[in-house]
PDB file of N, CA and C in Angstrom:
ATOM      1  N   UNK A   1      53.459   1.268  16.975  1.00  0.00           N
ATOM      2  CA  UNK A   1      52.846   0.449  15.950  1.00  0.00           C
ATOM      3  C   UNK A   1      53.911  -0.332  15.166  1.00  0.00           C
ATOM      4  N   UNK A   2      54.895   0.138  15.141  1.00  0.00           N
ATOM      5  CA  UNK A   2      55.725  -0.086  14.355  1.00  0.00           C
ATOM      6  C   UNK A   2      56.783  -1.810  15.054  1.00  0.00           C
ATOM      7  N   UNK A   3      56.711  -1.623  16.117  1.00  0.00           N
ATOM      8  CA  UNK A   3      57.352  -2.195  16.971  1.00  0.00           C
ATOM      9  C   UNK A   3      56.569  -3.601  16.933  1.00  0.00           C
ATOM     10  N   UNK A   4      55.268  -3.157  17.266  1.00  0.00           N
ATOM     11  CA  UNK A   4      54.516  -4.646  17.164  1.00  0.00           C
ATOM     12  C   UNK A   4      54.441  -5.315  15.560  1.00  0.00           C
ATOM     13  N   UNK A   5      54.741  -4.219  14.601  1.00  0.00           N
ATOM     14  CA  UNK A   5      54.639  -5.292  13.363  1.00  0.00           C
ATOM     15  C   UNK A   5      56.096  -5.929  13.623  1.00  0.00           C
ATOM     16  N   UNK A   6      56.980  -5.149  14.029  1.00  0.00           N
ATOM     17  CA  UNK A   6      57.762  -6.132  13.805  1.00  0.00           C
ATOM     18  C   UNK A   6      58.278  -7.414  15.081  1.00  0.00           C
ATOM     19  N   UNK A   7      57.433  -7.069  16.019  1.00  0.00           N
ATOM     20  CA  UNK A   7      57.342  -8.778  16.552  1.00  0.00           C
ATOM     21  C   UNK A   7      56.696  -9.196  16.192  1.00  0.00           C
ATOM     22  N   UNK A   8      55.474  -9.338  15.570  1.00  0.00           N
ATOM     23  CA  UNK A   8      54.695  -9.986  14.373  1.00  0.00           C
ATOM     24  C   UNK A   8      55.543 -10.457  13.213  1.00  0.00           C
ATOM     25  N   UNK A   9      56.343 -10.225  12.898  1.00  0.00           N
ATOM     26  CA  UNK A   9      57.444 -10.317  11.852  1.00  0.00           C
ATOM     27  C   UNK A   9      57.969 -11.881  12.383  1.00  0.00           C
ATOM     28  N   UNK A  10      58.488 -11.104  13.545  1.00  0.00           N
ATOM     29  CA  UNK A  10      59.572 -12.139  13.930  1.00  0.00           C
ATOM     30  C   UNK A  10      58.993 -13.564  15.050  1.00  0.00           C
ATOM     31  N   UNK A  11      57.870 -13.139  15.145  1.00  0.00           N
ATOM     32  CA  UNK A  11      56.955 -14.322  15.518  1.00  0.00           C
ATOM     33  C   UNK A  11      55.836 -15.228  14.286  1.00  0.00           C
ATOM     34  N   UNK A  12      56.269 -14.932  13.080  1.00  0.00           N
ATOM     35  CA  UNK A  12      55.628 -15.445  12.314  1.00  0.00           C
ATOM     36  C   UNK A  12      57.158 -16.601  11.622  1.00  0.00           C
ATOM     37  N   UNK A  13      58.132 -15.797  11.850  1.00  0.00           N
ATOM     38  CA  UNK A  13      59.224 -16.198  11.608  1.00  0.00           C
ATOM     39  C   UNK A  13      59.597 -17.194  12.417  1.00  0.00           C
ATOM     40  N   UNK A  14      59.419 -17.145  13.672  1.00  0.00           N
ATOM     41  CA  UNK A  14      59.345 -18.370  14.887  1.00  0.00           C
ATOM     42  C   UNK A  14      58.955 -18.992  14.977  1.00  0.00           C
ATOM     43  N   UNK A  15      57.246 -19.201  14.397  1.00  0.00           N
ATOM     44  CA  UNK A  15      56.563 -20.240  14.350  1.00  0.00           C
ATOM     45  C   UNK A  15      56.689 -20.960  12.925  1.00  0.00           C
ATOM     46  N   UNK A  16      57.198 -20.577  12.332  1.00  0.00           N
ATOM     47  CA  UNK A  16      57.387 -21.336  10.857  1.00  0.00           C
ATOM     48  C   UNK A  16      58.749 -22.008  11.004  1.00  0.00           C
ATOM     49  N   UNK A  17      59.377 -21.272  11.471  1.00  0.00           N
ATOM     50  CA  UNK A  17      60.826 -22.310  11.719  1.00  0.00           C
ATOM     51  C   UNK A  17      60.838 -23.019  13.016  1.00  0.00           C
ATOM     52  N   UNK A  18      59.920 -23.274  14.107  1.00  0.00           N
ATOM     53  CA  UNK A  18      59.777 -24.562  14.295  1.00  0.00           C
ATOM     54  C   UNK A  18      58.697 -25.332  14.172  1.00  0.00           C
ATOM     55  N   UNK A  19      57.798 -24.984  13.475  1.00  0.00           N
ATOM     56  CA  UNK A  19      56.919 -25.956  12.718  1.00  0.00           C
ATOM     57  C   UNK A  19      57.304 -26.442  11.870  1.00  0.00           C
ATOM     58  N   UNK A  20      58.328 -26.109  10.444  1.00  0.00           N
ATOM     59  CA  UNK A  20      58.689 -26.673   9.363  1.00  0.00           C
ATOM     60  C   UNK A  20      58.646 -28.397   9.394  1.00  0.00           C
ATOM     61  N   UNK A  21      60.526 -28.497  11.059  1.00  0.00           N
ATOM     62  CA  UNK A  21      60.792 -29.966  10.957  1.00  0.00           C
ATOM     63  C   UNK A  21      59.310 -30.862  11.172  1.00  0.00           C
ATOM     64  N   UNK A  22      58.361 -30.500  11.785  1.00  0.00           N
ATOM     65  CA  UNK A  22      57.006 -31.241  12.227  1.00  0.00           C
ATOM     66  C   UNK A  22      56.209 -31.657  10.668  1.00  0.00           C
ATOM     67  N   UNK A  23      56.015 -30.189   9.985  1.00  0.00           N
ATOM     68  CA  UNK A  23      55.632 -30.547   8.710  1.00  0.00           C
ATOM     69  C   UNK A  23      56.626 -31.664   7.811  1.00  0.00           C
ATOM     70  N   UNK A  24      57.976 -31.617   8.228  1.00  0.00           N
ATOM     71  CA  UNK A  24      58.788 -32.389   7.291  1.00  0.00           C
ATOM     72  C   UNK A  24      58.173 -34.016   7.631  1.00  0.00           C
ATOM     73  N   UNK A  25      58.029 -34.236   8.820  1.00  0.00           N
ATOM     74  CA  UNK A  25      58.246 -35.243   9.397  1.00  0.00           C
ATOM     75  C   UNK A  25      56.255 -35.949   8.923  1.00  0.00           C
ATOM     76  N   UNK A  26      55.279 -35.131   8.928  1.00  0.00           N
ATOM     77  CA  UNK A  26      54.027 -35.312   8.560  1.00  0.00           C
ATOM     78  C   UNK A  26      53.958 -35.474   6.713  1.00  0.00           C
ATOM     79  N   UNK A  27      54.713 -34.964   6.186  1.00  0.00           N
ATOM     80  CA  UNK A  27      55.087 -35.524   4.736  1.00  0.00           C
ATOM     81  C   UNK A  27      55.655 -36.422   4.636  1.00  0.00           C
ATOM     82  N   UNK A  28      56.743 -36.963   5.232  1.00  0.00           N
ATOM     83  CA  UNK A  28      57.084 -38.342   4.975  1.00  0.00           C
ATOM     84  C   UNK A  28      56.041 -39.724   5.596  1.00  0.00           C
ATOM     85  N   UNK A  29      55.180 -39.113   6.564  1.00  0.00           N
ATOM     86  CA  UNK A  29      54.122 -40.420   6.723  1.00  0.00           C
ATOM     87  C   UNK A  29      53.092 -40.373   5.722  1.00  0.00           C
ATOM     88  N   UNK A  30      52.883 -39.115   5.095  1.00  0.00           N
ATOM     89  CA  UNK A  30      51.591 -39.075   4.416  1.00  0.00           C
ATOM     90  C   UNK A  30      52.017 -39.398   2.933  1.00  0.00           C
ATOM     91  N   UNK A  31      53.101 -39.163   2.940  1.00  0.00           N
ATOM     92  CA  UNK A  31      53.591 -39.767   1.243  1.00  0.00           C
ATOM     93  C   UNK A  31      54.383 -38.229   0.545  1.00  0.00           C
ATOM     94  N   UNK A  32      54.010 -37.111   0.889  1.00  0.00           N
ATOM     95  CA  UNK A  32      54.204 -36.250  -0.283  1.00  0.00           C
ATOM     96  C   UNK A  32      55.199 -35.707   0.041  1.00  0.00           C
ATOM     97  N   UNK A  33      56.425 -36.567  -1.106  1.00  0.00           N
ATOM     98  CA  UNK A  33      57.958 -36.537  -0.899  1.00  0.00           C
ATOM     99  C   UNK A  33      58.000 -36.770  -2.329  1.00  0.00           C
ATOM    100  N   UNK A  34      59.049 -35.506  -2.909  1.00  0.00           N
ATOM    101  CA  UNK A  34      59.465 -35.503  -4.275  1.00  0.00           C
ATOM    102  C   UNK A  34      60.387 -36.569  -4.367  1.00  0.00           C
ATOM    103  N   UNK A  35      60.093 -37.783  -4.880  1.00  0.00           N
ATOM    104  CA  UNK A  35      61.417 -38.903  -4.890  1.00  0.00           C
ATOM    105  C   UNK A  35      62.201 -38.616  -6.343  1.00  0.00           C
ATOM    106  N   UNK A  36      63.702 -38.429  -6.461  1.00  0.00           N
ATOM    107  CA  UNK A  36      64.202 -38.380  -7.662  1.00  0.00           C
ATOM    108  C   UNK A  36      64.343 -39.763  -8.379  1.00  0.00           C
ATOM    109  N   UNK A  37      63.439 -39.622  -9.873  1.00  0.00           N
ATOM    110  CA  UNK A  37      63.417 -41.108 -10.080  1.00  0.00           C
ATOM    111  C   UNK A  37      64.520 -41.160 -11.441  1.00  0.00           C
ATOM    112  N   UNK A  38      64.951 -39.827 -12.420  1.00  0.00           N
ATOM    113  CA  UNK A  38      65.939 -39.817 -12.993  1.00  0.00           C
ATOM    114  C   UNK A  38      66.931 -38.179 -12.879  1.00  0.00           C
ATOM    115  N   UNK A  39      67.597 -38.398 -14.241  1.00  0.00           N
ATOM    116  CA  UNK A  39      68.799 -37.469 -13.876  1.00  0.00           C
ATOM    117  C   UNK A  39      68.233 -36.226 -14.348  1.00  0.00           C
ATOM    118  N   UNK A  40      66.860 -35.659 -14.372  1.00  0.00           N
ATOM    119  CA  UNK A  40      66.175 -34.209 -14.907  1.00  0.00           C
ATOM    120  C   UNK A  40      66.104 -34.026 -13.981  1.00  0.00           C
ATOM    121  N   UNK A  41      65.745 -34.599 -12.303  1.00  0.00           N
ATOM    122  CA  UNK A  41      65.604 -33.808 -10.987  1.00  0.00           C
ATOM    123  C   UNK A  41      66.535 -32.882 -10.725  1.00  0.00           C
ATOM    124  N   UNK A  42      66.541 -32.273 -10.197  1.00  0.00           N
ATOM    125  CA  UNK A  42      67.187 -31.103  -9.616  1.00  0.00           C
ATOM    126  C   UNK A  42      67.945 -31.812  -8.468  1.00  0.00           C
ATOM    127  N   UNK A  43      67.454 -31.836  -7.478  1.00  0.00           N
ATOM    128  CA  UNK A  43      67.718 -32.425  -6.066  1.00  0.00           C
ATOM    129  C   UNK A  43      68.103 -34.231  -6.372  1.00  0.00           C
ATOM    130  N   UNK A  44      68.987 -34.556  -5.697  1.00  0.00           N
ATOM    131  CA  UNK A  44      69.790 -35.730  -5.360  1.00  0.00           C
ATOM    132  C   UNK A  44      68.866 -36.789  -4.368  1.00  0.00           C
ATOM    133  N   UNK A  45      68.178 -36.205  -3.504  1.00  0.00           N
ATOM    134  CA  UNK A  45      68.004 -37.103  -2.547  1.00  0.00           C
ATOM    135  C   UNK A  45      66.463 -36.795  -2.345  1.00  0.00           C
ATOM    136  N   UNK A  46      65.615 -37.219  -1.882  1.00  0.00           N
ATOM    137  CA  UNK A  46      63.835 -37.477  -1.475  1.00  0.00           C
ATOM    138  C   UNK A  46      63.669 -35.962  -0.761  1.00  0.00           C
ATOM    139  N   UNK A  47      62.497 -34.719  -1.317  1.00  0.00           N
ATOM    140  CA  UNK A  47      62.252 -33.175  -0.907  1.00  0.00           C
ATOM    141  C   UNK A  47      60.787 -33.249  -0.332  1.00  0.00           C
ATOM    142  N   UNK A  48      60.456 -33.292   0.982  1.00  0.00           N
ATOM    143  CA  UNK A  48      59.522 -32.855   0.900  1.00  0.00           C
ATOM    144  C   UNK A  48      58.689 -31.966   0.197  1.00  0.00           C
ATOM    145  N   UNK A  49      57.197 -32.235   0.247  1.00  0.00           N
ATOM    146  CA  UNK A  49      56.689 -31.043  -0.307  1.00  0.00           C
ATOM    147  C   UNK A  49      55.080 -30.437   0.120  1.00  0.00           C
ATOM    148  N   UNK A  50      55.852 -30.375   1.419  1.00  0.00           N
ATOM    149  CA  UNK A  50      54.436 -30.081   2.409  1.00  0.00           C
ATOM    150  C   UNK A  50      55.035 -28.239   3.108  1.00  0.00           C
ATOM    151  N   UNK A  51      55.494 -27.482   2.807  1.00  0.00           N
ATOM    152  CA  UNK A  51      55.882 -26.718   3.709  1.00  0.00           C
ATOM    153  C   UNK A  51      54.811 -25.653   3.843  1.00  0.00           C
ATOM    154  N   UNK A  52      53.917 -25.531   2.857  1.00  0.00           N
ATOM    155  CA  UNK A  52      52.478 -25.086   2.798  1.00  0.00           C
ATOM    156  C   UNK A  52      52.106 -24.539   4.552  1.00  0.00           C
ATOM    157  N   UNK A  53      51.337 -25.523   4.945  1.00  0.00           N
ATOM    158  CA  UNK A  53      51.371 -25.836   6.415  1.00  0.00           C
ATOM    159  C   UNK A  53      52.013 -24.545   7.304  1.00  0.00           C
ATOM    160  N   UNK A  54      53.172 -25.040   7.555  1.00  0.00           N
ATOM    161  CA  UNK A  54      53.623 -23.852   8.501  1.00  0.00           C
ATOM    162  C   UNK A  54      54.077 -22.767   8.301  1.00  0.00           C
ATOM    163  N   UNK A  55      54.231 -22.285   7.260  1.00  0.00           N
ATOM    164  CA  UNK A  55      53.895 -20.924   6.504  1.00  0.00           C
ATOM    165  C   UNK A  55      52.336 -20.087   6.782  1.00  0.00           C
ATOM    166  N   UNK A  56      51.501 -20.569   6.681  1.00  0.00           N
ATOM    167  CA  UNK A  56      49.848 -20.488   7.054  1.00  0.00           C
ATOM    168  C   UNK A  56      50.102 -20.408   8.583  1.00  0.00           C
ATOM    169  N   UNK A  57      50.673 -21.364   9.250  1.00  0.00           N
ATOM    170  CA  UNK A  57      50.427 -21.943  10.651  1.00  0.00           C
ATOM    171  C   UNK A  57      51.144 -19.892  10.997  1.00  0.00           C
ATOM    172  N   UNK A  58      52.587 -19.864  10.639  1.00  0.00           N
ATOM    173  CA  UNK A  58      53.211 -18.771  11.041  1.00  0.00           C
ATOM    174  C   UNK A  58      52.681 -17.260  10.946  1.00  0.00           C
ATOM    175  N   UNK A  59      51.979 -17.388   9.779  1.00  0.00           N
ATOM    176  CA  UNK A  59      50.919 -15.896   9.487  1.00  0.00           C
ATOM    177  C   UNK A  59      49.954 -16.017  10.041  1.00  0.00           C
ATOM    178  N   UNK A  60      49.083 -17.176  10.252  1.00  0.00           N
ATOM    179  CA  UNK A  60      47.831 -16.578  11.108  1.00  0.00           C
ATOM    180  C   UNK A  60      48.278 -16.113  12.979  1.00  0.00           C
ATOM    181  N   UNK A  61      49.248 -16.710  13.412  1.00  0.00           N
ATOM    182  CA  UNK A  61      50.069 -16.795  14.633  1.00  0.00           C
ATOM    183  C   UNK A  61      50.057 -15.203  14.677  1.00  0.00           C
ATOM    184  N   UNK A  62      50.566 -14.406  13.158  1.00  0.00           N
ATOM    185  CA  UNK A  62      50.909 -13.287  13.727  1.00  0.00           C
ATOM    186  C   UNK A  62      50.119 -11.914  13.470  1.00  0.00           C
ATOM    187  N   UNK A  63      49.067 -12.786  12.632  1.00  0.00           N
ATOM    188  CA  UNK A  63      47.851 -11.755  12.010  1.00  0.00           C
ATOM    189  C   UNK A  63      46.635 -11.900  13.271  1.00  0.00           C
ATOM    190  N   UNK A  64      46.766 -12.699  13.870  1.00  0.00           N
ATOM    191  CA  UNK A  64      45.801 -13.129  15.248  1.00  0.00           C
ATOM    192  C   UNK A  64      46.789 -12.158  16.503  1.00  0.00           C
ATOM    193  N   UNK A  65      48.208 -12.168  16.499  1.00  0.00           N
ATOM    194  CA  UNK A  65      48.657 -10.696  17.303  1.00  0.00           C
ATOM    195  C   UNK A  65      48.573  -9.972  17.380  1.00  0.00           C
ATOM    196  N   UNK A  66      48.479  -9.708  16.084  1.00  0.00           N
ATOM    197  CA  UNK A  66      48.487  -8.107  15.612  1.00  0.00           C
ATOM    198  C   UNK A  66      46.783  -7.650  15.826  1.00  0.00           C
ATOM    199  N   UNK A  67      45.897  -8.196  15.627  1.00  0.00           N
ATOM    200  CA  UNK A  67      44.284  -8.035  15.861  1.00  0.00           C
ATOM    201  C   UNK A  67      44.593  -7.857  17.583  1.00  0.00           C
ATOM    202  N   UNK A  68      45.069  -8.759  18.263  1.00  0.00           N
ATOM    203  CA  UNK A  68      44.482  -8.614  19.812  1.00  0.00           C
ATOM    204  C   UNK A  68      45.433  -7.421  20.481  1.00  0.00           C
ATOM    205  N   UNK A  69      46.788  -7.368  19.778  1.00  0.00           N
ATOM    206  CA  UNK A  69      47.230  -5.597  20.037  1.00  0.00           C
ATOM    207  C   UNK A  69      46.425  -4.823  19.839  1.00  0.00           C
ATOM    208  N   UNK A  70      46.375  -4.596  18.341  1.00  0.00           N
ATOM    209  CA  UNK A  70      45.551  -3.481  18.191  1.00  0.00           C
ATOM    210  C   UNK A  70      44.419  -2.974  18.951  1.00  0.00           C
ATOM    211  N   UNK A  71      43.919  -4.760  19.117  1.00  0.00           N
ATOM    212  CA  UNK A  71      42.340  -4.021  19.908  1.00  0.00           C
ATOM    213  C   UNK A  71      42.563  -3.449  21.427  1.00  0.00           C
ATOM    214  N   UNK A  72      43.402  -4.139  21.917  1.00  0.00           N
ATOM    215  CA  UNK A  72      43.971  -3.570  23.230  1.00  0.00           C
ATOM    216  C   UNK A  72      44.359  -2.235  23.154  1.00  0.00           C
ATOM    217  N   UNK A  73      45.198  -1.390  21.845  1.00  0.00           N
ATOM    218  CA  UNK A  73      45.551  -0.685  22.044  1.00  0.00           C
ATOM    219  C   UNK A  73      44.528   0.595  21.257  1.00  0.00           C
ATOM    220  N   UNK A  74      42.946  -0.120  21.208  1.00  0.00           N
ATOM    221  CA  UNK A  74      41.756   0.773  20.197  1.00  0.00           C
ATOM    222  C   UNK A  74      42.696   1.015  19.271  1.00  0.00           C
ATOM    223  N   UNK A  75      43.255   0.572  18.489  1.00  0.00           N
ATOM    224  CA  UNK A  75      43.292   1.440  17.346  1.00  0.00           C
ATOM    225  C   UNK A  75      42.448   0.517  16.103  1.00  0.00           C
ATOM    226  N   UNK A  76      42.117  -0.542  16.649  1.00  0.00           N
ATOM    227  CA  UNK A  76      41.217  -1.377  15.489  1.00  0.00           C
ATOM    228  C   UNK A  76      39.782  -1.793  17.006  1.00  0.00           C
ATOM    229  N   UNK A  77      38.540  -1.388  16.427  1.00  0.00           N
ATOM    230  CA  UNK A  77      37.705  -2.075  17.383  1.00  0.00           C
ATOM    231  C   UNK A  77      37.041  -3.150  16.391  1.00  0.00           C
ATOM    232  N   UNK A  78      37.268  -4.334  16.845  1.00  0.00           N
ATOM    233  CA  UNK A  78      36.640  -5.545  16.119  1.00  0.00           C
ATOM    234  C   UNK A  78      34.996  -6.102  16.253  1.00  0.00           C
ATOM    235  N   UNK A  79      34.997  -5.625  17.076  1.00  0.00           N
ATOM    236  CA  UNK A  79      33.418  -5.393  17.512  1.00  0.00           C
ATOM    237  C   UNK A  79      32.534  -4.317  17.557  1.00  0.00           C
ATOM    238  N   UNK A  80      32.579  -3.079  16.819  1.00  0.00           N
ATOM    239  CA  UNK A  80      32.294  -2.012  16.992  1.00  0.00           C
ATOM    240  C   UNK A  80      30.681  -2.166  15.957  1.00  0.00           C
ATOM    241  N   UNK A  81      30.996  -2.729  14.811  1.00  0.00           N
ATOM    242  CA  UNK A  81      29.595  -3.000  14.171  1.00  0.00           C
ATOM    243  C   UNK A  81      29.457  -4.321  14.035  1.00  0.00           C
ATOM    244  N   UNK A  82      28.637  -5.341  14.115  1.00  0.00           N
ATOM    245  CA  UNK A  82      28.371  -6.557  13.869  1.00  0.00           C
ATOM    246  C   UNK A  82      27.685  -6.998  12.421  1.00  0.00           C
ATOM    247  N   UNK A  83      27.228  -5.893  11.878  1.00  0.00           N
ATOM    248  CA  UNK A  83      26.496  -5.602  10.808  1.00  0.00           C
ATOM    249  C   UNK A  83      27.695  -5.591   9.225  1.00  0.00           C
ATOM    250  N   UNK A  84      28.916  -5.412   9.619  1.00  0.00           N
ATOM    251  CA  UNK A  84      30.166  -6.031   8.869  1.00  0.00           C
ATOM    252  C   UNK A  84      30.318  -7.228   8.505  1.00  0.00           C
ATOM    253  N   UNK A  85      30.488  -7.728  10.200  1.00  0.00           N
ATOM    254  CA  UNK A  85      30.729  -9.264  10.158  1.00  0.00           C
ATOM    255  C   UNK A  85      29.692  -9.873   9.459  1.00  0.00           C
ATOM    256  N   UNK A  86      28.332  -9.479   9.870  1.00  0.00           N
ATOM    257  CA  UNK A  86      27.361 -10.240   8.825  1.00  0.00           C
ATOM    258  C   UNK A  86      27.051 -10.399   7.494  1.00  0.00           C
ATOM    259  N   UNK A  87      27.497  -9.524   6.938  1.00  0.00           N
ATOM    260  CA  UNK A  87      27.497  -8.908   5.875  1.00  0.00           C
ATOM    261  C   UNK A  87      28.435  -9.530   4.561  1.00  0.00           C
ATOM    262  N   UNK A  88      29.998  -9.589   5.794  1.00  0.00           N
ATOM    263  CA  UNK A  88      31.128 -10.221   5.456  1.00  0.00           C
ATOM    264  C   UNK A  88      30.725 -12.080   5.310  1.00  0.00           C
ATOM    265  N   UNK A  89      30.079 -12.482   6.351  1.00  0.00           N
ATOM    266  CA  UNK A  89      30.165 -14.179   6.075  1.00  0.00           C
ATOM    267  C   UNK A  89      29.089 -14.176   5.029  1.00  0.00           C
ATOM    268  N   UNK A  90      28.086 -13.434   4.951  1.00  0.00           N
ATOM    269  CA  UNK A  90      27.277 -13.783   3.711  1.00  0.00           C
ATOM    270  C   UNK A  90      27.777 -13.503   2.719  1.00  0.00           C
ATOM    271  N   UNK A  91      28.749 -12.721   2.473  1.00  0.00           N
ATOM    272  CA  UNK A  91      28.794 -12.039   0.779  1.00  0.00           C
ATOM    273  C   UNK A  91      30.385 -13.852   0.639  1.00  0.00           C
ATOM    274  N   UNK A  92      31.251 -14.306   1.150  1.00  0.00           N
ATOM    275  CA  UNK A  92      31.684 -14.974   1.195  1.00  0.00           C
ATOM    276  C   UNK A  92      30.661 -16.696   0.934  1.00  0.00           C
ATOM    277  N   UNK A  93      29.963 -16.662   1.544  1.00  0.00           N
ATOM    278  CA  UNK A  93      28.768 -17.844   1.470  1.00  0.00           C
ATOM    279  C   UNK A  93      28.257 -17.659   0.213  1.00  0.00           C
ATOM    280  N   UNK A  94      27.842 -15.980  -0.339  1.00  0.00           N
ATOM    281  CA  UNK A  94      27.314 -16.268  -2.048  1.00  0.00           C
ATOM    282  C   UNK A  94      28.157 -16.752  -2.707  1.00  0.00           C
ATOM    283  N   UNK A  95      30.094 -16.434  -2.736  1.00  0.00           N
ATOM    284  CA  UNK A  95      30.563 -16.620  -3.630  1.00  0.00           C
ATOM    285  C   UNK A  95      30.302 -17.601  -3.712  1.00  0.00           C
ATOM    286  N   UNK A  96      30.793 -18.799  -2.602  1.00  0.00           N
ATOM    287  CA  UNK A  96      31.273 -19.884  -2.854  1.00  0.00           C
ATOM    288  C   UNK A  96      30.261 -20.570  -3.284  1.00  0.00           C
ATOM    289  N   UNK A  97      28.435 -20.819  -3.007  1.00  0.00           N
ATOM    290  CA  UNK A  97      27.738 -20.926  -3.860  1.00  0.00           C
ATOM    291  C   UNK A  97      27.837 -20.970  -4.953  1.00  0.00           C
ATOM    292  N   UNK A  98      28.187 -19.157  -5.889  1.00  0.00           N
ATOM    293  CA  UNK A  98      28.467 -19.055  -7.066  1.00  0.00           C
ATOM    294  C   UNK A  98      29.728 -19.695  -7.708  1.00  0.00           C
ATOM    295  N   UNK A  99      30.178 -20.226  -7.525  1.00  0.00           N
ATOM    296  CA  UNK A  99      31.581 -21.156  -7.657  1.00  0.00           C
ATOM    297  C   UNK A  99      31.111 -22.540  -7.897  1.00  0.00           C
ATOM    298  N   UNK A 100      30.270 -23.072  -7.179  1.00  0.00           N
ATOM    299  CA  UNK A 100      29.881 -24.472  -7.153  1.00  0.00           C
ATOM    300  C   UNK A 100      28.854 -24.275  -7.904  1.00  0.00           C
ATOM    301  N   UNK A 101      27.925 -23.585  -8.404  1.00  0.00           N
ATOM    302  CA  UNK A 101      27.206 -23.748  -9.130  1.00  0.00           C
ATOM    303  C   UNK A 101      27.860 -23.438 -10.581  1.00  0.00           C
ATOM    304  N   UNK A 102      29.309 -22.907 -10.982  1.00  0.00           N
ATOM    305  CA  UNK A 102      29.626 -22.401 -12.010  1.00  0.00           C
ATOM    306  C   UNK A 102      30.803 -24.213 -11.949  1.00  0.00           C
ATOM    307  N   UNK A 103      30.950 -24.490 -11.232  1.00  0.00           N
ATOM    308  CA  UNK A 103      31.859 -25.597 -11.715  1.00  0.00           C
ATOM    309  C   UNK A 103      30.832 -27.238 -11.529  1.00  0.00           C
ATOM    310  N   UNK A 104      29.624 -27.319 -11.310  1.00  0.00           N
ATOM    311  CA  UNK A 104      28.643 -28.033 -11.334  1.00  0.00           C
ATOM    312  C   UNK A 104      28.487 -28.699 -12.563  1.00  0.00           C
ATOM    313  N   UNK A 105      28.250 -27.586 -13.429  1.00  0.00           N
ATOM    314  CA  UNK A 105      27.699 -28.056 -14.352  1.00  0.00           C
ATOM    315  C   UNK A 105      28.576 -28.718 -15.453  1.00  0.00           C
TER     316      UNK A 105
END
């Protein structure tokens, strides 16, 4: 068990460091680049600020491994009740309801 978290580790780590330059390169077409316009910036030269992206991209990569180990190896059955899953997308569907009706008004 132990072994697979940590290629999960290091495959979340893999996919974020070569997704980053892709995200760098999708922030400078889309605009969202910290430009320094006086001398309070921190940074000298134009920072992206998209790295969001492959951070997400790298954890689901390794939280989607770690599910299809496990299930291979039974120690998680993902299908064992369906009555979860249902349970689970509805109680998620009220919140967000309750959210839009609390910021509606």
């Amino acid at each position: 068990m132990w072994g697979d978290i940590a290629i999960a580790f290091l495959l979340a780590f893999i996919v974020t460091f070569m997704a980053t330059p892709y995200t760098i390169k999708i922030a400078h077409k889309v605009g969202a680049v910290d430009v320094p316009k006086d001398q309070r910036r921190m940074h000298k030269k134009a920072m992206p600020k998209f790295g969001g992206p492959a951070v997400i991209l790298g954890f689901l990569v390794s939280v989607i491994y770690l599910l299809i180990v496990m299930s291979i190896e039974n120690s998680i059955n993902l299908f064992r009740n369906r009555t979860i899953w249902k349970k689970t997308v509805r109680n998620v569907f009220r919140n967000i309801d309750y959210f839009n009706y609390l910021y509606s008004r």
